[in-house]
C-alpha atoms as a PDB file:
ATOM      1  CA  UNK A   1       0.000   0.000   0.000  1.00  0.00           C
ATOM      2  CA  UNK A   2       1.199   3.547  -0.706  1.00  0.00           C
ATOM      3  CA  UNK A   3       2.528   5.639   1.688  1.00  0.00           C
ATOM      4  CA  UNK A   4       1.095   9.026   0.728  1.00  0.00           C
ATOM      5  CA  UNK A   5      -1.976   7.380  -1.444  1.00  0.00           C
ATOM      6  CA  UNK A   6      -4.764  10.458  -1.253  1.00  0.00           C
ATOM      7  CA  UNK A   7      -2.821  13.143  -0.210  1.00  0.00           C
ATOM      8  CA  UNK A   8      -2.920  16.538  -1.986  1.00  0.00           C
ATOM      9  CA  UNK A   9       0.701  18.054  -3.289  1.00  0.00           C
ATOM     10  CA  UNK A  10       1.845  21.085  -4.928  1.00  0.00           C
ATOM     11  CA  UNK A  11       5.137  20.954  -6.383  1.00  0.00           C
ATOM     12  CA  UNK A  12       6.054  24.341  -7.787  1.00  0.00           C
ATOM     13  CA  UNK A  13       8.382  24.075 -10.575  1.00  0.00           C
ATOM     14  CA  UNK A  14       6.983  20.617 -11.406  1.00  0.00           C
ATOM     15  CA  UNK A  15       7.000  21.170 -15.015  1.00  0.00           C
ATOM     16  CA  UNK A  16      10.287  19.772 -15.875  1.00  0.00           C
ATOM     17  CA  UNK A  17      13.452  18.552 -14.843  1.00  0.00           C
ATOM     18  CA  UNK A  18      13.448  18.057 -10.679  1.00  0.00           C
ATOM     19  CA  UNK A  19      10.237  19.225  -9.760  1.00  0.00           C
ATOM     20  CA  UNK A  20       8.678  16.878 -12.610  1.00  0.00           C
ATOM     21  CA  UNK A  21      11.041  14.145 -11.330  1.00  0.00           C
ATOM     22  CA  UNK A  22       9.032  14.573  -8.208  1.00  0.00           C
ATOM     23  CA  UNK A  23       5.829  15.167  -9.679  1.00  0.00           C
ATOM     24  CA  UNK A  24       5.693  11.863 -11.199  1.00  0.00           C
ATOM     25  CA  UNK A  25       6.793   9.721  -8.476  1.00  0.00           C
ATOM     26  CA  UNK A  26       4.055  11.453  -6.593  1.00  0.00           C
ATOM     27  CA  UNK A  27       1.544  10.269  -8.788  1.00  0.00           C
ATOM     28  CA  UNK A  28       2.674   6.514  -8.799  1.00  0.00           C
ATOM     29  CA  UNK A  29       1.860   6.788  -5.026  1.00  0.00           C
ATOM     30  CA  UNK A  30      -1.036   8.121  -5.667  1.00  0.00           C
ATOM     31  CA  UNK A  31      -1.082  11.180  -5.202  1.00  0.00           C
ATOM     32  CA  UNK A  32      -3.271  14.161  -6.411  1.00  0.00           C
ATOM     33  CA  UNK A  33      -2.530  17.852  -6.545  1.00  0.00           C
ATOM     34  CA  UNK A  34      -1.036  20.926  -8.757  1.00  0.00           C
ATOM     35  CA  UNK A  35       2.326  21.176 -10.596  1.00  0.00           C
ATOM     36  CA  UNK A  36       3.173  25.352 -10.776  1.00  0.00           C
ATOM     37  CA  UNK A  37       5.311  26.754 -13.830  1.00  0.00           C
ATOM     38  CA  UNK A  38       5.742  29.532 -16.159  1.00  0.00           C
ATOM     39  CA  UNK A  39       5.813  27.770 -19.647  1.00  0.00           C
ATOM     40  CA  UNK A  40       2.759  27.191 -20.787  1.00  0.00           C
ATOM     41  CA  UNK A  41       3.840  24.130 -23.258  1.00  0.00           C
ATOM     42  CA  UNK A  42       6.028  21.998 -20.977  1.00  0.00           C
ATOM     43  CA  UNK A  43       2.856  22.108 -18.909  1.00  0.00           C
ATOM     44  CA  UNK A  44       1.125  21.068 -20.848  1.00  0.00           C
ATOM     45  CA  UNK A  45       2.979  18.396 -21.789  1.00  0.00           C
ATOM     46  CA  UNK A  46       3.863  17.524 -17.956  1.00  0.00           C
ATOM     47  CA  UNK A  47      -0.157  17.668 -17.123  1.00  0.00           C
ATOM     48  CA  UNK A  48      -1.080  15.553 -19.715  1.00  0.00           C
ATOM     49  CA  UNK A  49       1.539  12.805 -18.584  1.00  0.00           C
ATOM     50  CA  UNK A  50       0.454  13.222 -14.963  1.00  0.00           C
ATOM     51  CA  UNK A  51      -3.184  12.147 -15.880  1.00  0.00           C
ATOM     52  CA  UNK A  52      -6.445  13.969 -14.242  1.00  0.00           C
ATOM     53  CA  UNK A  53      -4.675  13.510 -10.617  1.00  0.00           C
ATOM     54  CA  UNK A  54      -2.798  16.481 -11.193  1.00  0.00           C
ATOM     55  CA  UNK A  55      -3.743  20.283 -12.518  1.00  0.00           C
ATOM     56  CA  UNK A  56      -1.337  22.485 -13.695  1.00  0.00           C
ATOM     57  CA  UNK A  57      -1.329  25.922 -12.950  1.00  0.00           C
ATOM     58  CA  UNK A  58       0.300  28.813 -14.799  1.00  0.00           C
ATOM     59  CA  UNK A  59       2.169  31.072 -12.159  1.00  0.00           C
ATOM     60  CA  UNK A  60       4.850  33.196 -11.457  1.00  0.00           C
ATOM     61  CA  UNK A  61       6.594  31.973  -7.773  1.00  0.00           C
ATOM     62  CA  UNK A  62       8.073  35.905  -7.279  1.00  0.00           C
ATOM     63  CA  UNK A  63       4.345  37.382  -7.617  1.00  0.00           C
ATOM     64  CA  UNK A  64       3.070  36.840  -4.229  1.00  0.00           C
ATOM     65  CA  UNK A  65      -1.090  37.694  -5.703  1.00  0.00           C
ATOM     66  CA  UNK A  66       0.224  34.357  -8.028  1.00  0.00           C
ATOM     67  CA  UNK A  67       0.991  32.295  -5.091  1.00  0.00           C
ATOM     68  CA  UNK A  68      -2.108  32.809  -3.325  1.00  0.00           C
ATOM     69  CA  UNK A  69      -4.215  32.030  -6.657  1.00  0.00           C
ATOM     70  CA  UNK A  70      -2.130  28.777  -6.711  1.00  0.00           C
ATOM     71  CA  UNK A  71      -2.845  27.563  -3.131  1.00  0.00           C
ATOM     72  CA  UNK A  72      -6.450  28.692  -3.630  1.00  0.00           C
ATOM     73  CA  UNK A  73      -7.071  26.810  -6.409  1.00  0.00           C
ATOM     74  CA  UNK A  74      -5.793  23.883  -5.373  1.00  0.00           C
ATOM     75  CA  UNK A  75      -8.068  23.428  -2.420  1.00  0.00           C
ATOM     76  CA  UNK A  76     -11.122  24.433  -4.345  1.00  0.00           C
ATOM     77  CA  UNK A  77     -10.216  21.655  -6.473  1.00  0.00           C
ATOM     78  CA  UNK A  78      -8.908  18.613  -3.935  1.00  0.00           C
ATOM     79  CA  UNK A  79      -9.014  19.964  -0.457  1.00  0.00           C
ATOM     80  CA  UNK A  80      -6.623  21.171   2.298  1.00  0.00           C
ATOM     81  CA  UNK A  81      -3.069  20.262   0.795  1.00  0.00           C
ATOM     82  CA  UNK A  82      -0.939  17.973   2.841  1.00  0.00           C
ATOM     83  CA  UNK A  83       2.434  18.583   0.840  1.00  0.00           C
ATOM     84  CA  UNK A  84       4.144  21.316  -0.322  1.00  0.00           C
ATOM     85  CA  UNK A  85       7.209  21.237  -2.670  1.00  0.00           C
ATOM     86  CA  UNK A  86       9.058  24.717  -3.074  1.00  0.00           C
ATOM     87  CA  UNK A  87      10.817  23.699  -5.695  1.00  0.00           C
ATOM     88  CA  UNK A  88      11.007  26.858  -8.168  1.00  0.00           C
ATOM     89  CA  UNK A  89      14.461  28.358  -8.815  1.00  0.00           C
ATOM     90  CA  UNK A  90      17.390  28.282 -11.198  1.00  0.00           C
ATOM     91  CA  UNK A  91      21.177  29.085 -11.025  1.00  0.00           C
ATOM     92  CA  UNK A  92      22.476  31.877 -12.752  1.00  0.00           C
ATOM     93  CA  UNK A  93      26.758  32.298 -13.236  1.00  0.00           C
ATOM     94  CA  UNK A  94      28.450  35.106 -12.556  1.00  0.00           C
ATOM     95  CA  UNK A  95      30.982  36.470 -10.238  1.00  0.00           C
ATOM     96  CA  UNK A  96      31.154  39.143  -7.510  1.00  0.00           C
ATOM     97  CA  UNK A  97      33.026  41.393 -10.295  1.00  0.00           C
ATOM     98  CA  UNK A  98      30.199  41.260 -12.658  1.00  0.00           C
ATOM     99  CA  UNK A  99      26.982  41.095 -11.136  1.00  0.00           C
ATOM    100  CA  UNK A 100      24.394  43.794 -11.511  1.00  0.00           C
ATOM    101  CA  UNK A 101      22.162  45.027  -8.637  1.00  0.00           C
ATOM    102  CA  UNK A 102      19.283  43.500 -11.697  1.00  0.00           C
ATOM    103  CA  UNK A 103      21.190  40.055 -11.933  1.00  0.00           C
ATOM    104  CA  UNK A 104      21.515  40.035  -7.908  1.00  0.00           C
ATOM    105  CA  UNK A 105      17.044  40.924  -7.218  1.00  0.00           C
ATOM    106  CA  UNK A 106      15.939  38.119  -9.584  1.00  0.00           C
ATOM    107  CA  UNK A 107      18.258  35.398  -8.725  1.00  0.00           C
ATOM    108  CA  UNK A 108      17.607  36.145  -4.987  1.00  0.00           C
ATOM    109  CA  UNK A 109      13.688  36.892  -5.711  1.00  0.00           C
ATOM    110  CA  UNK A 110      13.577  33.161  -7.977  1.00  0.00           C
ATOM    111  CA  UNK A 111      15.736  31.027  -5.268  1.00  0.00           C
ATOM    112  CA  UNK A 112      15.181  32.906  -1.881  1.00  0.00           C
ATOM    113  CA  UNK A 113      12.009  35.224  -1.864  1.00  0.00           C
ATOM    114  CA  UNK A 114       9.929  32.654  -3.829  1.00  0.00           C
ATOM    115  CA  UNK A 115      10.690  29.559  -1.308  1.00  0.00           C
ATOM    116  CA  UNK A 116       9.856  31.832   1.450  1.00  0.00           C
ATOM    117  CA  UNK A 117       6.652  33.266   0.335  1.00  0.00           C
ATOM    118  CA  UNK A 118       5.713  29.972  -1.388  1.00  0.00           C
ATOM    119  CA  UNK A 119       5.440  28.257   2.445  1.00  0.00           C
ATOM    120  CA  UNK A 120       4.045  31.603   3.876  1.00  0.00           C
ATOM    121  CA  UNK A 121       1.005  31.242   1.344  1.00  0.00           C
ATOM    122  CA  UNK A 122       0.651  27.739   1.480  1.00  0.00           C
ATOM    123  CA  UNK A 123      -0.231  28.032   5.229  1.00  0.00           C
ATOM    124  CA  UNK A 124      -3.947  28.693   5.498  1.00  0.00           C
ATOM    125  CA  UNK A 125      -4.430  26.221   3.088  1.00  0.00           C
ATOM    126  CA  UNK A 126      -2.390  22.972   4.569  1.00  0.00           C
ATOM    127  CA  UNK A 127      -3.269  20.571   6.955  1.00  0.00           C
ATOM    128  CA  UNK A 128      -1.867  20.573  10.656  1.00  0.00           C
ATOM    129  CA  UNK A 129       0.840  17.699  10.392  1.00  0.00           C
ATOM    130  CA  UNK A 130       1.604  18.106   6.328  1.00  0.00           C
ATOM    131  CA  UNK A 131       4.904  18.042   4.923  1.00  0.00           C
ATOM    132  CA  UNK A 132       7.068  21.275   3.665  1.00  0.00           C
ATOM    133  CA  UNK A 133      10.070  20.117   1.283  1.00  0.00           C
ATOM    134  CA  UNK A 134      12.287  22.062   0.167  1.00  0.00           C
ATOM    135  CA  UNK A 135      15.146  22.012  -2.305  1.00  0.00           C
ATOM    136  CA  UNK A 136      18.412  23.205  -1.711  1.00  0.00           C
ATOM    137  CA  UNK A 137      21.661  22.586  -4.063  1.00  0.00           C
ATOM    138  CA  UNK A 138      25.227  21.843  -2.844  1.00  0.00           C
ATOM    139  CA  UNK A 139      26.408  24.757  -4.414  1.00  0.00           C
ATOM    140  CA  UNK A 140      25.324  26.154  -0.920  1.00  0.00           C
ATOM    141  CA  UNK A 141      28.401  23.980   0.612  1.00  0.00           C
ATOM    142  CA  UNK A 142      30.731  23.944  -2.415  1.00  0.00           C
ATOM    143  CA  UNK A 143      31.898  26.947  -4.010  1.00  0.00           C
ATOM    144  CA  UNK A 144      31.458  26.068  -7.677  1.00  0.00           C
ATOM    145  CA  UNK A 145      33.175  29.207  -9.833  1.00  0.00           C
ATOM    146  CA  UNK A 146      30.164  31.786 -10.317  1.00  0.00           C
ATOM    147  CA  UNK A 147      27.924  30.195  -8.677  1.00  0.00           C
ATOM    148  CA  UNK A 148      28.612  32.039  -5.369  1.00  0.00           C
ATOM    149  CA  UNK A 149      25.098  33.964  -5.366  1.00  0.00           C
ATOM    150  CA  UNK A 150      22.890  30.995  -5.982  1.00  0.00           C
ATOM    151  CA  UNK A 151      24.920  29.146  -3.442  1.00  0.00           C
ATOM    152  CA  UNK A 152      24.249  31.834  -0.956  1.00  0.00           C
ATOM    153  CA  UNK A 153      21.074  31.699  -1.422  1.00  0.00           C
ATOM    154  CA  UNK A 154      20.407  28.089  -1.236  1.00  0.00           C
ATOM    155  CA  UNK A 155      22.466  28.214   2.220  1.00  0.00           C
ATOM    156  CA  UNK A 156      19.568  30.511   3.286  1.00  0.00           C
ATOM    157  CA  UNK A 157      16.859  27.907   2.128  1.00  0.00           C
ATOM    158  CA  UNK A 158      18.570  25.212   3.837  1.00  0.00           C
ATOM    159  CA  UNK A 159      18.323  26.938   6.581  1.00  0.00           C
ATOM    160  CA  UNK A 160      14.824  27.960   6.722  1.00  0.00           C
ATOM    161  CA  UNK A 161      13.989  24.407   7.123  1.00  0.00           C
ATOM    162  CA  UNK A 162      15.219  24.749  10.543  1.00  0.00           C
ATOM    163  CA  UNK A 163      13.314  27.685  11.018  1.00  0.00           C
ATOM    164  CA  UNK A 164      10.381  26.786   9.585  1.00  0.00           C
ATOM    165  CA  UNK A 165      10.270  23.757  11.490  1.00  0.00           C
ATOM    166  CA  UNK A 166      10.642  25.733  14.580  1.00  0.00           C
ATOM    167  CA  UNK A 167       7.437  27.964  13.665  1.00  0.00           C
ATOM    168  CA  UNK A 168       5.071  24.893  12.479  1.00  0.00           C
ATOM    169  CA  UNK A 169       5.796  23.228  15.956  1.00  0.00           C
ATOM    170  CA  UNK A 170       2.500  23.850  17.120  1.00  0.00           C
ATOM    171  CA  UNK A 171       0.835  22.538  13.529  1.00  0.00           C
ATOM    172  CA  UNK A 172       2.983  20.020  13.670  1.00  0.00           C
ATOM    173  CA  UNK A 173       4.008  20.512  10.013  1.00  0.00           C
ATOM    174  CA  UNK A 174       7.611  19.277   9.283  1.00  0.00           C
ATOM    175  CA  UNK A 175       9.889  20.667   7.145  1.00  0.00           C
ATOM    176  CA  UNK A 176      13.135  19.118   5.753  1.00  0.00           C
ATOM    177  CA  UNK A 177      15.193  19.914   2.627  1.00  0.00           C
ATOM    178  CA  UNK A 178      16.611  18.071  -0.147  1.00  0.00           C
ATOM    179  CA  UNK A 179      19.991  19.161  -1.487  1.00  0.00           C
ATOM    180  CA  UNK A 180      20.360  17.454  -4.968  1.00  0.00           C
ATOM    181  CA  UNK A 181      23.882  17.662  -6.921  1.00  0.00           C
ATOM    182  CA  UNK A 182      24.415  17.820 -10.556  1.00  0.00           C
ATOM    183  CA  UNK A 183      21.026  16.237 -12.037  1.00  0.00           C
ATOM    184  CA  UNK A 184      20.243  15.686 -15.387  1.00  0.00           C
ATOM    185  CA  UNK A 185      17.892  18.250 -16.209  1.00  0.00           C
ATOM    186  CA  UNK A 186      16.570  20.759 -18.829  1.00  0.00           C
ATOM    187  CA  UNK A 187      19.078  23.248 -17.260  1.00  0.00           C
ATOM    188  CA  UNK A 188      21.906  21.691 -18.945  1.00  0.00           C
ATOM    189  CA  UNK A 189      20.104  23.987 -22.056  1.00  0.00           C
ATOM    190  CA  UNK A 190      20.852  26.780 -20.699  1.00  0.00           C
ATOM    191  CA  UNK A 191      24.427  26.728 -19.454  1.00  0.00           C
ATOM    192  CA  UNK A 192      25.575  24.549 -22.344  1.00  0.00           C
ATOM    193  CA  UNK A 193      25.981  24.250 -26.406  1.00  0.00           C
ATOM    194  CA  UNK A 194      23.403  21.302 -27.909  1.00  0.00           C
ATOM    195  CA  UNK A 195      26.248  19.250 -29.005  1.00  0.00           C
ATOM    196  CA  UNK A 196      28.495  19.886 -26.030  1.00  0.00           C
ATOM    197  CA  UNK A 197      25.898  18.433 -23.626  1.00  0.00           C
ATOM    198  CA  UNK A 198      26.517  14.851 -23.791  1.00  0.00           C
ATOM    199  CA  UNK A 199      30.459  15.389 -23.295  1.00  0.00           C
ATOM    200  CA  UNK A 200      29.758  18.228 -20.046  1.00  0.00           C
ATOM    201  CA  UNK A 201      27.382  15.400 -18.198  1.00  0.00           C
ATOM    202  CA  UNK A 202      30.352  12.467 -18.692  1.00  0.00           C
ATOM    203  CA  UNK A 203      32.437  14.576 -17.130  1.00  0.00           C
ATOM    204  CA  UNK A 204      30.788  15.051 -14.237  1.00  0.00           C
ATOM    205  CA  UNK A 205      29.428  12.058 -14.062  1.00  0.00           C
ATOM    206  CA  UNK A 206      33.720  11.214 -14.079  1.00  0.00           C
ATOM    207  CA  UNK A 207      34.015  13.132 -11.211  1.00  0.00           C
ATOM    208  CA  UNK A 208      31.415  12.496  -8.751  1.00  0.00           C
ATOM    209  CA  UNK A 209      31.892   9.794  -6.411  1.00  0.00           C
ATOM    210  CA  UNK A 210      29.136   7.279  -7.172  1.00  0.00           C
ATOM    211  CA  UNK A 211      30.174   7.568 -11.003  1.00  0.00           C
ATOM    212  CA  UNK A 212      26.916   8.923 -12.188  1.00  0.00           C
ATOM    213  CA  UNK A 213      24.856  12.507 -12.767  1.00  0.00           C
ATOM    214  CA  UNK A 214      21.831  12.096 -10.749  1.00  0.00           C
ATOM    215  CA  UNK A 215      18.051  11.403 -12.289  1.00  0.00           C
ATOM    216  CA  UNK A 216      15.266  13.533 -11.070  1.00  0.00           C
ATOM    217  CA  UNK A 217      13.731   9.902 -10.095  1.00  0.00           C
ATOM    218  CA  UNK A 218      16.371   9.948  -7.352  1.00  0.00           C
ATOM    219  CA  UNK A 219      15.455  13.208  -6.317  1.00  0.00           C
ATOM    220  CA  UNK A 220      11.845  12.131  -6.301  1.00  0.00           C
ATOM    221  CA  UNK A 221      12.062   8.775  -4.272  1.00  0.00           C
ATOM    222  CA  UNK A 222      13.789  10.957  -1.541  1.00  0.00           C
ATOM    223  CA  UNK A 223      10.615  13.336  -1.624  1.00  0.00           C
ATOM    224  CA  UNK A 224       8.252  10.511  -1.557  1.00  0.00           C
ATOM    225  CA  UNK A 225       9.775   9.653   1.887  1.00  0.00           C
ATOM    226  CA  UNK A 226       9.566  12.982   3.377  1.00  0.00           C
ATOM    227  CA  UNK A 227       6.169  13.456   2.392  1.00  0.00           C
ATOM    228  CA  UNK A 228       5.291  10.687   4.397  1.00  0.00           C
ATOM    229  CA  UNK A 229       5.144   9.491   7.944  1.00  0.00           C
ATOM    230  CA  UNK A 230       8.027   7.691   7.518  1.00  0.00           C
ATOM    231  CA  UNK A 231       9.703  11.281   7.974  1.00  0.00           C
ATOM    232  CA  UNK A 232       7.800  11.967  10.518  1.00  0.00           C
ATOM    233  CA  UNK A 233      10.579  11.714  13.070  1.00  0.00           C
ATOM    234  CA  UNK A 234      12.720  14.463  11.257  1.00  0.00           C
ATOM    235  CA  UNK A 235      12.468  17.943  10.892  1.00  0.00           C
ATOM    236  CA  UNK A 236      14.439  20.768   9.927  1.00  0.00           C
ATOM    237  CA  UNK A 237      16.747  18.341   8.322  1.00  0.00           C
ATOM    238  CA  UNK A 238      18.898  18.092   5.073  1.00  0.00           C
ATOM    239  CA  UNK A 239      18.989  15.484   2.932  1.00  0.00           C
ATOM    240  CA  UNK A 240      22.005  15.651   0.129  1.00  0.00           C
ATOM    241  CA  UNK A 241      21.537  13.449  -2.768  1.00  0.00           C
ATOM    242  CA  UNK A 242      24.073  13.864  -4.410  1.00  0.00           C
ATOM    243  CA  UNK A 243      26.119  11.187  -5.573  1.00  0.00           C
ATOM    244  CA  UNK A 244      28.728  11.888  -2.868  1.00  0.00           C
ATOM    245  CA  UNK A 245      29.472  14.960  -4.193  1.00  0.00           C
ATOM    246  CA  UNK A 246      29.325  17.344  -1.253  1.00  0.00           C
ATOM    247  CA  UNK A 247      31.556  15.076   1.333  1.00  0.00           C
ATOM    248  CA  UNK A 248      33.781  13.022  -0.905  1.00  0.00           C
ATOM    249  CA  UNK A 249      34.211  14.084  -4.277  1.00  0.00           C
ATOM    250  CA  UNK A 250      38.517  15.514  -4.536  1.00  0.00           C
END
């Protein structure tokens, strides 16, 4: 039997890459609920492989009004929402040298103010004893060249899982954060020439420990446990999976 069969989830981001990863391994436990994204076709795409469990809703995670449409409609549709996945955010390069007071409010708006808000409006809407999950990066605890903003903010994010945990005591909703490492993802697109791509994720998958990128399956088996009471002894916690990357990689 499932272990999260009939709850309700909203998985921002779940369009693609990670937050799809999650998505779908969601549904296969049976879950119901919302995916949140701003393309319009890969959700599209992502709704119509989730099946009629799962809506997908059309929303900016930095527009606060957006947020509150999202929570709102989910409910109307399945209920008070048991899990919440803040997984929204990207990772832009760029160093200390050459980032722009622009490049520095919409990286930290996408991967800080989003996660934060995202919770904040889920609130009224969840169930006492639901599940929070967030997603860090271990760019937060290695210092990857130009990644030093994004890694600062996914520090912070890691760390509101402690402090969100310590605010929900009296709900007694849990919150816990997954810190994935290089995943095999859309995002390669952006960073990365088409016919480059193949050769960039061999060598990383050469140099992380476990001798592979990571699938957003992995990421979503991890989420599948949080979600449910099998968790339900942890809070505030980290979870890195990635491959060994953080602790042992030279």
């Amino acid at each position: 039997m499932s272990r999260i069969k009939n709850k309700v989830a909203v998985i921002t981001g779940g369009n693609s890459g990670i937050g799809f990863g999650i998505a779908q391994a969601f549904k296969n436990e049976g879950v119901k609920g919302a995916i949140v994204g701003r393309n319009k076709e890969t959700l599209a795409t992502a709704a119509a492989q989730l099946g009629d469990g799962f809506i997908a809703i059309n929303a900016d995670v930095t527009n606060l009004a957006d947020l509150e449409r999202v929570f709102a409609a989910t409910a109307e549709k399945f209920g008070k929402i048991d899990v919440i996945v803040a997984n929204a955010g990207a990772g832009t390069t760029g160093t200390v040298a050459d980032t722009s007071e622009a490049d520095y409010d919409r990286l930290l708006d996408l991967n800080l103010k989003s996660v934060y808000f995202t919770v904040n409006k889920a609130l009224p809407y969840m169930n006492d004893g639901g599940s929070i999950i967030l997603i860090g990066s271990n760019a937060a605890h290695r210092a990857y060249p130009s990644f030093g903003l994004y890694g600062a903010a996914k520090a912070a994010v890691i760390f509101l899982a402690k402090a969100f945990s310590n605010d929900l005591l009296d709900r007694n909703i849990r919150v816990n954060v997954i810190t994935p490492g290089t995943t095999d993802t859309p995002a390669f697109d952006k960073f990365v020439p088409a016919e480059q791509i193949e050769a960039v994720k061999q060598h990383f998958a050469g140099v992380m420990p476990i001798g592979r990128i990571g699938q957003p399956s992995d990421i979503g088996k991890t989420a599948v446990f949080l979600a449910s009471d099998d968790s339900s002894f942890m809070l505030g916690a980290e979870l890195l999976v990635d491959g060994g990357m953080t602790y042992l990689a030279k």
